[in-house]
N, C-alpha and C. Protein backbone atom coordinates (compact mmCIF):
# COMPACT_ATOMS: atom_id res chain seq x y z
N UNK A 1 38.53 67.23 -11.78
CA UNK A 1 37.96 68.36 -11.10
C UNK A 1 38.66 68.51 -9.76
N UNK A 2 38.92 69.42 -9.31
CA UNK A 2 39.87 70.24 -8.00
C UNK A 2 39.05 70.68 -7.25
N UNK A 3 38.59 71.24 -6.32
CA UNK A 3 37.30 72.47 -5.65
C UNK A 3 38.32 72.70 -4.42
N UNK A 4 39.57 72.25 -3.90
CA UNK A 4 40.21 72.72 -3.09
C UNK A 4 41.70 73.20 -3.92
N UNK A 5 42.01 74.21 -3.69
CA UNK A 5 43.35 74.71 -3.53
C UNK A 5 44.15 74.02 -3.12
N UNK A 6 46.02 74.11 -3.74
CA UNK A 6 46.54 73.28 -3.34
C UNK A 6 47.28 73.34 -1.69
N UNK A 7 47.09 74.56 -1.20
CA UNK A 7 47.34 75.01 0.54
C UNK A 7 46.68 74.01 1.46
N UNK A 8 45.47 73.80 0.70
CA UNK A 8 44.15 73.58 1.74
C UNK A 8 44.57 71.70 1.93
N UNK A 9 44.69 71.65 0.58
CA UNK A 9 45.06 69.82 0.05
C UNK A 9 46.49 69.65 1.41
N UNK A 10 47.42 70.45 0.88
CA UNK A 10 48.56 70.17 1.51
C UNK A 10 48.48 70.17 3.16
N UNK A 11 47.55 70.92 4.03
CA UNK A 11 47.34 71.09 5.14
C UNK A 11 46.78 70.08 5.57
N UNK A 12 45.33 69.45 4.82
CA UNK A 12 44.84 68.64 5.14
C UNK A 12 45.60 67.18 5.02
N UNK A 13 46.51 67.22 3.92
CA UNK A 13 47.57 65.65 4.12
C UNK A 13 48.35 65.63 5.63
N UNK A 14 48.89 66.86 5.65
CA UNK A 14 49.53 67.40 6.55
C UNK A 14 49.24 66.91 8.10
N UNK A 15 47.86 67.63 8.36
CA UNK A 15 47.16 66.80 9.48
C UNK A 15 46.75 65.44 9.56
N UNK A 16 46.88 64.60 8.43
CA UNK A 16 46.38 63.60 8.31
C UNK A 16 45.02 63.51 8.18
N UNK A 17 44.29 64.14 7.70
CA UNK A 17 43.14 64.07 6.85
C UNK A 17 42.55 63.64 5.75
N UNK A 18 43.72 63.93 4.86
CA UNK A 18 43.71 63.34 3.74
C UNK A 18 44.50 62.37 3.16
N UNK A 19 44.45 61.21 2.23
CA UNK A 19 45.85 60.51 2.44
C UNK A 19 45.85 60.13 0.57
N UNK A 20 46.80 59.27 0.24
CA UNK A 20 46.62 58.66 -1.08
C UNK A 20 45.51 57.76 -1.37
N UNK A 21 44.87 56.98 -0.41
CA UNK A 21 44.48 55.78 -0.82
C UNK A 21 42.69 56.56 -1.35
N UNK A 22 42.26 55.19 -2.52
CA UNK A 22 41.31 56.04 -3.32
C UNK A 22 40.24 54.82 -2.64
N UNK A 23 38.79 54.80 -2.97
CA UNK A 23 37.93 54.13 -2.92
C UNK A 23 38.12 52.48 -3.35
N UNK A 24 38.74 52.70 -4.78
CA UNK A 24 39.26 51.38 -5.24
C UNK A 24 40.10 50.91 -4.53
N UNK A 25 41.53 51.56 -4.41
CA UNK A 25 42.60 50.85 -3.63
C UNK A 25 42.01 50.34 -2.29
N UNK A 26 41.06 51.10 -1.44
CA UNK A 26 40.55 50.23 -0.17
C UNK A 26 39.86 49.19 -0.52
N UNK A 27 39.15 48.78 -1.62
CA UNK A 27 38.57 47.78 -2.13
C UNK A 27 40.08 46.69 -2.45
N UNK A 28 40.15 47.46 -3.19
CA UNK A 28 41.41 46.33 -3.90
C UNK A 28 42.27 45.36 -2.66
N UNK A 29 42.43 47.12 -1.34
CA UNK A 29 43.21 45.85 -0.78
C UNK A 29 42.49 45.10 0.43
N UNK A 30 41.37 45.30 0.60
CA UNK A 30 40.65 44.14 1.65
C UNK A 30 39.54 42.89 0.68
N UNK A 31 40.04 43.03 -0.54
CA UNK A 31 39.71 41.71 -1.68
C UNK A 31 41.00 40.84 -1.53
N UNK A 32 42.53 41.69 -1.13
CA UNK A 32 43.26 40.88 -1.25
C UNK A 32 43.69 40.68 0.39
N UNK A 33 42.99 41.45 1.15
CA UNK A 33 43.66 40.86 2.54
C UNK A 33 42.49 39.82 3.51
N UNK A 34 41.26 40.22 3.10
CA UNK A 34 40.25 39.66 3.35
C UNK A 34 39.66 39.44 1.92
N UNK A 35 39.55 38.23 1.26
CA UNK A 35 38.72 37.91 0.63
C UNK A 35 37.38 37.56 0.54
N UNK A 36 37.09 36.69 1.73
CA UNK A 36 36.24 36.03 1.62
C UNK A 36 35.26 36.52 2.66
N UNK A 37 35.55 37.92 3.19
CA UNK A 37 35.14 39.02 4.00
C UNK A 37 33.90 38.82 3.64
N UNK A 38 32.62 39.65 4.58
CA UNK A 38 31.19 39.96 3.89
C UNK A 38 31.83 41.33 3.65
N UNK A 39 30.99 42.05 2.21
CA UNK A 39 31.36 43.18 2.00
C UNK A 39 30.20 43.98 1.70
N UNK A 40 28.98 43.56 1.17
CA UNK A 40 27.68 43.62 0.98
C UNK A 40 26.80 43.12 0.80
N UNK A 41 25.27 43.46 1.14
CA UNK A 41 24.36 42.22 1.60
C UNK A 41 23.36 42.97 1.05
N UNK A 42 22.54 42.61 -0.02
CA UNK A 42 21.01 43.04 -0.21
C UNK A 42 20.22 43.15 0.72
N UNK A 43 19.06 43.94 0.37
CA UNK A 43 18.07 44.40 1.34
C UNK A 43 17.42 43.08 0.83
N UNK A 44 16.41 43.11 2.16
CA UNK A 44 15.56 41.45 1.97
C UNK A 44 14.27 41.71 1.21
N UNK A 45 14.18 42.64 0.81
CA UNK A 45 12.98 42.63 -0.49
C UNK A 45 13.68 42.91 -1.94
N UNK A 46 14.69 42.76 -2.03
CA UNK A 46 15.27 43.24 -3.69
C UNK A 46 14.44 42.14 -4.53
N UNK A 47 13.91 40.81 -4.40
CA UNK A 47 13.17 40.21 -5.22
C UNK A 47 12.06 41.29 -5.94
N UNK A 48 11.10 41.78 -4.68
CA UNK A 48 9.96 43.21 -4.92
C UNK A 48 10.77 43.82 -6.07
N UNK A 49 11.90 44.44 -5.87
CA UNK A 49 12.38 45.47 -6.44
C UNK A 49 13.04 45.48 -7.31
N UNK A 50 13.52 44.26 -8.00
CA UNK A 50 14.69 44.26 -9.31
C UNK A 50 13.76 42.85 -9.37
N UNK A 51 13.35 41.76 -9.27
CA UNK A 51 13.31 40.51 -9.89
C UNK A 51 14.35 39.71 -9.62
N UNK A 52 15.40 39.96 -8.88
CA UNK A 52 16.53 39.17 -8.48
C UNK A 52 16.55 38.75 -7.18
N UNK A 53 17.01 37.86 -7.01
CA UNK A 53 17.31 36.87 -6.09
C UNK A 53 18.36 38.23 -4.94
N UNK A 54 17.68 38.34 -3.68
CA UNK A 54 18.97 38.85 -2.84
C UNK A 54 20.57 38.47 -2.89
N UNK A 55 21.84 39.12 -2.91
CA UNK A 55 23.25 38.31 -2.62
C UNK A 55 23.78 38.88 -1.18
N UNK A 56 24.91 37.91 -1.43
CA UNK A 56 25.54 38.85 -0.50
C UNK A 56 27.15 38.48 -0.93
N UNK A 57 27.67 39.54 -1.11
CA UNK A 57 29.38 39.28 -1.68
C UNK A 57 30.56 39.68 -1.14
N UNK A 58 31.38 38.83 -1.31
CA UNK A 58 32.45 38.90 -0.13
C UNK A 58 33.25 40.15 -0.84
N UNK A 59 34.14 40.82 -0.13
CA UNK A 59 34.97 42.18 -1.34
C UNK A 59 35.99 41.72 -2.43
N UNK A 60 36.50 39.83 -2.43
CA UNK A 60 36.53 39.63 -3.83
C UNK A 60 35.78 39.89 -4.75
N UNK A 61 34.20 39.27 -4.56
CA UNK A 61 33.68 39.05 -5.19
C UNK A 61 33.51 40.22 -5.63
N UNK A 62 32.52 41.17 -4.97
CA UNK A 62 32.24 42.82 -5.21
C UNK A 62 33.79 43.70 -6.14
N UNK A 63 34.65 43.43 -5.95
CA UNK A 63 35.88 43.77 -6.10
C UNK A 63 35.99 43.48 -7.90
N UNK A 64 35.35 42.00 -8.13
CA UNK A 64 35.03 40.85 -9.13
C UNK A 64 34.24 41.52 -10.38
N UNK A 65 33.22 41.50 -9.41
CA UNK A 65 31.93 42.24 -10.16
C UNK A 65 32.17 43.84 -10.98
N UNK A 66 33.15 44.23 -10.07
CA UNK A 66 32.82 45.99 -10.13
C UNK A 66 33.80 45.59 -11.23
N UNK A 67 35.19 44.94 -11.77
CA UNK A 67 35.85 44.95 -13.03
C UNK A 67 35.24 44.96 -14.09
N UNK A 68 34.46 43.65 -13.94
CA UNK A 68 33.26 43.28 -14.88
C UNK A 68 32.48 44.12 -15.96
N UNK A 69 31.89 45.16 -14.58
CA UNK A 69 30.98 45.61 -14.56
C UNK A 69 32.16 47.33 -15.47
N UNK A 70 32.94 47.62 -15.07
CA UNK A 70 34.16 48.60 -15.28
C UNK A 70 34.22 47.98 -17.65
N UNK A 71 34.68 46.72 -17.59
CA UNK A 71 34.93 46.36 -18.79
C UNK A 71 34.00 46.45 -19.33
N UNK A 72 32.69 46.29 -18.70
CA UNK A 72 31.22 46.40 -19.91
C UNK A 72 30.93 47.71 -20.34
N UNK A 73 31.33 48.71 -19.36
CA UNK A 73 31.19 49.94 -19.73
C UNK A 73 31.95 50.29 -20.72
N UNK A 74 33.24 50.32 -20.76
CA UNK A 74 34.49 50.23 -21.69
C UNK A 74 33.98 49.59 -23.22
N UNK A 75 32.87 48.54 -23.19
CA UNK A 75 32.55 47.95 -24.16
C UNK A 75 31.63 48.67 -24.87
N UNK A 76 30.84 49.58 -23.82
CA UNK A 76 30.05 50.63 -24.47
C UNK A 76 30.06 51.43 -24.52
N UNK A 77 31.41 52.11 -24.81
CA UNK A 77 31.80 53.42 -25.07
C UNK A 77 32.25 54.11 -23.73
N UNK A 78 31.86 53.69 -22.58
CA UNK A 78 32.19 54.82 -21.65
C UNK A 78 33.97 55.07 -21.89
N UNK A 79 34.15 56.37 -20.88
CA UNK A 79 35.52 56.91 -21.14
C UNK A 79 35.72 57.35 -19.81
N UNK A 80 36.82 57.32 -19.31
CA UNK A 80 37.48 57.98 -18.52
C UNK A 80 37.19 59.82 -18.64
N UNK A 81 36.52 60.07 -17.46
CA UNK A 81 35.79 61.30 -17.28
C UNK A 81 34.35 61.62 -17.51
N UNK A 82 34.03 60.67 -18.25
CA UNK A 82 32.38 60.31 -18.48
C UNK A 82 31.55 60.53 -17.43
N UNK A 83 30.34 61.22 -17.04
CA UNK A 83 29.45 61.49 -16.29
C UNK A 83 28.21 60.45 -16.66
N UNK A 84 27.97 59.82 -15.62
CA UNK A 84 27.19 58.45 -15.52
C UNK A 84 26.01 58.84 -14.46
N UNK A 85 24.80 58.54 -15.12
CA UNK A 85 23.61 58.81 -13.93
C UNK A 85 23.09 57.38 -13.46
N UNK A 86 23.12 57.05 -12.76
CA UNK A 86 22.55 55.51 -12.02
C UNK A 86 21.72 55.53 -11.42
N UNK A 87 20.71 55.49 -11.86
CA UNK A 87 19.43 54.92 -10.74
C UNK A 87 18.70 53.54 -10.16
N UNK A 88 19.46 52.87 -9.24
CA UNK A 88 19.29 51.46 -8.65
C UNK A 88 18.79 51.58 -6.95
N UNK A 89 18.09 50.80 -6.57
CA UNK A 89 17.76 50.90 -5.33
C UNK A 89 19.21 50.12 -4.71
N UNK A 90 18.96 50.17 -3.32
CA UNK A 90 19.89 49.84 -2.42
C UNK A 90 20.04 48.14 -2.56
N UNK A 91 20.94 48.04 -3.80
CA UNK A 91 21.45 46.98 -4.06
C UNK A 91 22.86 46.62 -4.26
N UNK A 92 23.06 45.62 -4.22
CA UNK A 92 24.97 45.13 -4.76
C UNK A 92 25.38 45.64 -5.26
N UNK A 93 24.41 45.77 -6.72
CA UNK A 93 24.45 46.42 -8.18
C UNK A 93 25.17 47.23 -8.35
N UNK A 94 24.14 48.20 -7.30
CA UNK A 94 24.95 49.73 -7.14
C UNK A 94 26.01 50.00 -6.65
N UNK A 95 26.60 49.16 -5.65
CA UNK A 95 27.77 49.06 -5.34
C UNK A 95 28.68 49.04 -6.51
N UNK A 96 28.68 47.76 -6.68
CA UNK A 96 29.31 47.56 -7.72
C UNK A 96 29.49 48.54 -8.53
N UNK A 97 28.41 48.92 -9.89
CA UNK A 97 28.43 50.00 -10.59
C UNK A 97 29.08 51.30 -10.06
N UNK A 98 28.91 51.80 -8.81
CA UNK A 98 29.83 52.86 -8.02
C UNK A 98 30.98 52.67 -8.13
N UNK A 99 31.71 51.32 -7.60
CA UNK A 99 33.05 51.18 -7.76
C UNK A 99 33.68 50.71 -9.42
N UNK A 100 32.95 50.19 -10.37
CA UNK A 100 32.86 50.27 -11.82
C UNK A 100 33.35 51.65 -12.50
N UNK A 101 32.64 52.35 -12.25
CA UNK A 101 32.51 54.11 -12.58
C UNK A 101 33.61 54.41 -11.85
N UNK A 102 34.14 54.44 -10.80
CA UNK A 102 34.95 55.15 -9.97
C UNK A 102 36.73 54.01 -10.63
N UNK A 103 36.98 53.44 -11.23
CA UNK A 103 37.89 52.39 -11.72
C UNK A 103 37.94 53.19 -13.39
N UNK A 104 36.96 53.54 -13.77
CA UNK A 104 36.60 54.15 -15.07
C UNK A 104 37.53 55.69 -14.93
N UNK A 105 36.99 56.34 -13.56
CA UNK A 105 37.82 58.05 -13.49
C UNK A 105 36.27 58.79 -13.89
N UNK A 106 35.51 58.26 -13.51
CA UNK A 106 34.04 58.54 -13.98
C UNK A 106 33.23 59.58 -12.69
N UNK A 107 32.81 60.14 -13.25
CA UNK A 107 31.83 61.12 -12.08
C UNK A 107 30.27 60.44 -12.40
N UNK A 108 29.92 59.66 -10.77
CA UNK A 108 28.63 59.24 -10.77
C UNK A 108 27.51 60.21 -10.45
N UNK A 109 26.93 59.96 -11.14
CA UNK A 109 25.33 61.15 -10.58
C UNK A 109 24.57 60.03 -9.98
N UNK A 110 23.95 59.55 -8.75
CA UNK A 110 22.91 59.06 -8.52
C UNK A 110 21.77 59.88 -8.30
N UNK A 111 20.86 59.28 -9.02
CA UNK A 111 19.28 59.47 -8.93
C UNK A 111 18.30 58.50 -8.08
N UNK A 112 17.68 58.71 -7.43
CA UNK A 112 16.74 58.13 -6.58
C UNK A 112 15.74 57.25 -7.71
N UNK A 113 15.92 56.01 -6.79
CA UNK A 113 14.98 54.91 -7.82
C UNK A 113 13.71 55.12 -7.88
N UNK A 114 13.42 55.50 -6.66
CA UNK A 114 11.77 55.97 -6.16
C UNK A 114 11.06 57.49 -7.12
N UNK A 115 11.83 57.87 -7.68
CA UNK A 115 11.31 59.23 -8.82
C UNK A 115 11.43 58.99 -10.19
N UNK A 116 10.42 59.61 -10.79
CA UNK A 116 10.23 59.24 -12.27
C UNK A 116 11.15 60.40 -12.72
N UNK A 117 10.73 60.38 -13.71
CA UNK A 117 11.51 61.85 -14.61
C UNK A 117 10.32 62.80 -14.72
N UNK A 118 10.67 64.03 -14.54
CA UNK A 118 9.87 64.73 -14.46
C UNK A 118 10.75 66.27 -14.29
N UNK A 119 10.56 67.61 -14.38
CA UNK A 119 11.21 68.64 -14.87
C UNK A 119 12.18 68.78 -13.51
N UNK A 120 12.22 68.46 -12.77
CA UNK A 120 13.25 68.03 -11.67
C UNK A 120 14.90 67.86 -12.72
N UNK A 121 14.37 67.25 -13.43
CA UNK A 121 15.66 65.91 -14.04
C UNK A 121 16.28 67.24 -15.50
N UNK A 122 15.55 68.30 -15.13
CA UNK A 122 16.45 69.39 -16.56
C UNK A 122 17.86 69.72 -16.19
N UNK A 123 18.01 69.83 -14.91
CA UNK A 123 19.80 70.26 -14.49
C UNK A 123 20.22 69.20 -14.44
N UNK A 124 20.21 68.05 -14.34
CA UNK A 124 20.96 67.08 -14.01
C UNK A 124 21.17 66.67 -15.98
N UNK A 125 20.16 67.05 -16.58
CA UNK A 125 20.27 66.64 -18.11
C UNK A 125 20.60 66.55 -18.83
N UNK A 126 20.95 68.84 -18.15
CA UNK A 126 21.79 69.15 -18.81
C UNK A 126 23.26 69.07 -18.99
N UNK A 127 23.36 68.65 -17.79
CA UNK A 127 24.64 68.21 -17.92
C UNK A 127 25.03 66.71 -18.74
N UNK A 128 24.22 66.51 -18.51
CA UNK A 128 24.56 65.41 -19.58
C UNK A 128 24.38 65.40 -20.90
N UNK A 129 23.82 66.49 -21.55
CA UNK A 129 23.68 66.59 -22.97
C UNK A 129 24.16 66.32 -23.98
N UNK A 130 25.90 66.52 -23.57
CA UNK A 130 26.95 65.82 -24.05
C UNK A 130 27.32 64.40 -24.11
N UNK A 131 26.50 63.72 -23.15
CA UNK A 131 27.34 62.39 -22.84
C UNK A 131 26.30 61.25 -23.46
N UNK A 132 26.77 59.95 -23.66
CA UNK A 132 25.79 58.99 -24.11
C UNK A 132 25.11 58.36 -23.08
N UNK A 133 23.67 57.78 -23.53
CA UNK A 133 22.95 57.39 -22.84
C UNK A 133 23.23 55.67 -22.75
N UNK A 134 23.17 55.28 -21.76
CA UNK A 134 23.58 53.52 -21.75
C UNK A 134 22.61 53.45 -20.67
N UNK A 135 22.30 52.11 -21.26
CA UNK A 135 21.19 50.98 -20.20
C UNK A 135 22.25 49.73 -20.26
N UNK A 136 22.60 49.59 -19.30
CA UNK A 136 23.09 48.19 -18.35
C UNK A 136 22.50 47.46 -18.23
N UNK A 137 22.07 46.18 -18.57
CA UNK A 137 21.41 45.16 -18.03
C UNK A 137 21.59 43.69 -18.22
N UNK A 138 21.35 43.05 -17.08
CA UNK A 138 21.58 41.17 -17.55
C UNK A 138 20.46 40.67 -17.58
């Protein structure tokens, strides 16, 4: 998907606004220039909220995880261009899974953990009508 023209793209490289490097590649390269970096830290109630133990992961690790997490999808069909809806509270997870999806060529939809489904969730649905439904879980 494009939503800028290529004038607008070229102006903005131009000024230095815009550059090559993607979400991953800044991951990729402070996993390999800082490893052992902090890169993300759970909120101190995620026990309340998932049943898991808080982490906190250096951008190897996160870097680690998000492959992982990239190959499991791959295992379940996702595809490159796949539209993915995620609903996780402010966890690793989601990190992860963000940079997973985004390694994939994937467009993430996040949904708020705090809302049920309810006729809110028909545009977002529909767009997905096409796509498969996957539950992630360990």
């Amino acid at each position: 998907m494009q939503t800028s023209t290529p004038e607008r793209i070229q102006g903005y490289e131009k000024a230095g606004y815009w550059g090559s490097a993607t979400l991953c590649s800044l991951l990729a390269h402070q996993a390999a220039e800082r490893p052992q970096a902090l890169a993300a830290v759970d909120q101190f109630n995620k026990q309340e909220l998932t049943g898991g133990d808080p982490q906190r992961l250096s951008f190897k690790q996160l870097d680690d995880a998000s492959s992982a997490m990239a190959l499991d999808m791959l295992a379940l069909g996702v595809r490159h261009g796949d539209r993915i809806m995620v609903q996780l509270p402010n966890v690793v997870e989601l990190m992860a899974c963000y940079y997973a999806a985004s390694k994939l060529g994937n467009c993430t939809i996040m949904r708020s953990p705090c809302r049920t489904p309810n006729a809110s969730m028909s545009s977002a649905m529909a767009l997905l009508a096409s796509s498969s439904c996957l539950k992630l879980s360990r």
